[in-house]
Protein backbone atom coordinates (compact mmCIF):
# COMPACT_ATOMS: atom_id res chain seq x y z
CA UNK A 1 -14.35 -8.32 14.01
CA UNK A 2 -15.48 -11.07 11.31
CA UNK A 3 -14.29 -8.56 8.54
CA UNK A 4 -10.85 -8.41 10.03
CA UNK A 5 -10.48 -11.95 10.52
CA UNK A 6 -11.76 -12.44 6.61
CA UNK A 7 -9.76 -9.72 5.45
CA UNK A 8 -6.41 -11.11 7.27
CA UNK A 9 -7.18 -14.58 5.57
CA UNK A 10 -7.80 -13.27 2.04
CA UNK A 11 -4.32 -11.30 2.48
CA UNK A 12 -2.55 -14.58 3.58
CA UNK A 13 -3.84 -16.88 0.91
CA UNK A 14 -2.86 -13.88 -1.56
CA UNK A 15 0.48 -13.55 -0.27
CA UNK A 16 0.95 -17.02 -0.63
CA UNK A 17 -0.55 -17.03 -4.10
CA UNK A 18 2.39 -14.69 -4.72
CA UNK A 19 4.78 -16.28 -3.52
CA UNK A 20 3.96 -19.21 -5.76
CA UNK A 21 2.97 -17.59 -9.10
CA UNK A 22 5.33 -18.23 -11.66
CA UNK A 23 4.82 -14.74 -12.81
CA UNK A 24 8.43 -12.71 -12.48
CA UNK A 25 8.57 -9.22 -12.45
CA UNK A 26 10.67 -7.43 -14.82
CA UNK A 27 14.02 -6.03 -12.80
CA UNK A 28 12.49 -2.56 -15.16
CA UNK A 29 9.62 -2.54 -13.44
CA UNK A 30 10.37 -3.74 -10.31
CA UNK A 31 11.26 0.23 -8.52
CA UNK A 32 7.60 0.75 -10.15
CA UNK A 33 6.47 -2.41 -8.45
CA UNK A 34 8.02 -1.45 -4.82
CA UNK A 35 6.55 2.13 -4.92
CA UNK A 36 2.77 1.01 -5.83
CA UNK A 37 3.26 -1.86 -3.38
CA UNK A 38 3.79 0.68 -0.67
CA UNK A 39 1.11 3.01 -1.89
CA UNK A 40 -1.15 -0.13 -1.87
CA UNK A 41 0.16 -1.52 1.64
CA UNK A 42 -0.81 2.32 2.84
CA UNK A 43 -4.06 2.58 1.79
CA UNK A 44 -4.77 -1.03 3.65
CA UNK A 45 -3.50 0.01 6.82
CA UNK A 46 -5.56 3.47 6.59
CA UNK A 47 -8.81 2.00 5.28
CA UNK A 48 -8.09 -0.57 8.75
CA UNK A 49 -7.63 2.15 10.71
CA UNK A 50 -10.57 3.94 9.48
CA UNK A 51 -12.29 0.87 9.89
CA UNK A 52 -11.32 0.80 13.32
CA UNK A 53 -12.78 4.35 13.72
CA UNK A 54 -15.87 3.42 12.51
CA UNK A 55 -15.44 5.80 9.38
CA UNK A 56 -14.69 2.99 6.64
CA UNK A 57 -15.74 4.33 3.11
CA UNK A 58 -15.30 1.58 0.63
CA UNK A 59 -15.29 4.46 -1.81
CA UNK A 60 -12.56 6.10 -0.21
CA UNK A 61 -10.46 2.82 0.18
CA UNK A 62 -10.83 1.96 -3.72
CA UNK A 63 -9.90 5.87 -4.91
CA UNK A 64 -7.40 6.71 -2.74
CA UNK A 65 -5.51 2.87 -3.49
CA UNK A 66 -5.20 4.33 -7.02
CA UNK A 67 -4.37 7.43 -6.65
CA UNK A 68 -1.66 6.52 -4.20
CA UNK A 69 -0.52 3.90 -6.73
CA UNK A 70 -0.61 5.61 -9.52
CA UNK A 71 1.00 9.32 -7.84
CA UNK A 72 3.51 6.86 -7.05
CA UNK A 73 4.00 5.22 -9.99
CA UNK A 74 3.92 8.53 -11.99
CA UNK A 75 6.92 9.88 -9.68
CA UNK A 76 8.90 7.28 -10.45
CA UNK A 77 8.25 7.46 -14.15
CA UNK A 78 9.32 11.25 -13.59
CA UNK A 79 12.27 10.96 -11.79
CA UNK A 80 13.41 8.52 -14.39
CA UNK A 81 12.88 10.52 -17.22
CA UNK A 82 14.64 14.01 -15.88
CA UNK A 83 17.35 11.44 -13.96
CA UNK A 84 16.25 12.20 -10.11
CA UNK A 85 15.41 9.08 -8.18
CA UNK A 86 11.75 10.99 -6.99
CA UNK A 87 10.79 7.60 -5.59
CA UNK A 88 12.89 7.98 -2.61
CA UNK A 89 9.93 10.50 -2.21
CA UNK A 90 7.22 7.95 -2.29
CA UNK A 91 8.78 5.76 -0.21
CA UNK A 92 9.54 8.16 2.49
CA UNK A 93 5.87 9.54 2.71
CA UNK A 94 4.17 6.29 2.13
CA UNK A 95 6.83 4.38 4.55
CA UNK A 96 5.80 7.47 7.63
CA UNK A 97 2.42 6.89 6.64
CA UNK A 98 2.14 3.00 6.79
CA UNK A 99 4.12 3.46 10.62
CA UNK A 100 1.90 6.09 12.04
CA UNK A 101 -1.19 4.30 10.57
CA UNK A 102 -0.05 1.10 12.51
CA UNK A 103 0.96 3.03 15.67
CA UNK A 104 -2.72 4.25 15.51
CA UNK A 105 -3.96 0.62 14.84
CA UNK A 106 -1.55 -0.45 18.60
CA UNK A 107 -2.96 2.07 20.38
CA UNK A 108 -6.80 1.34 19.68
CA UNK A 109 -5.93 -2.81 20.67
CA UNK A 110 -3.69 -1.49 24.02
């Protein structure tokens, strides 16, 4: 349970880190930005999950993060280059993903 608690407190302080960064995102970059933020917020919630499980690979959490971000990231590039807006894609299967992964998280804590 300490892991959790640390984790949770490492994402706050870096959410609020965000929020006050200077840094501005490109409005170019920013479909790029949405996709791998919901590849990355998908591969957190499964590595939790997993965690919950008992079958947390830190291997598997670091690998599949980029690979999800970058798939994602290369659809979008795609899409914009033959004009089809593929990350609609990424968000749908990342977005069902991220809400079955948290319905999985509920049910372990009810």
């Amino acid at each position: 349970m300490q892991v959790a608690v640390v984790a949770l407190v490492a994402a706050a302080i870096g959410v609020l880190l965000g929020l006050l960064s200077p840094v501005t995102i490109p409005i170019g970059f920013a479909r790029y930005t949405a996709v791998a933020l919901l590849a990355g917020l998908d591969s957190i919630f499964g590595a939790f999950k997993a965690y919950i499980a008992g079958s947390y690979e830190p291997r598997v959490f670091v690998t599949g993060l980029v690979t999800n971000m970058a798939l994602a990231g290369g659809l979008t590039f795609v899409g914009d280059k033959i004009g089809v807006d593929l990350s609609i894609a990424a968000i749908v299967a990342f977005g069902v993903r991220i809400f079955n992964n948290l319905a999985s998280i509920r049910r372990h804590y009810l």
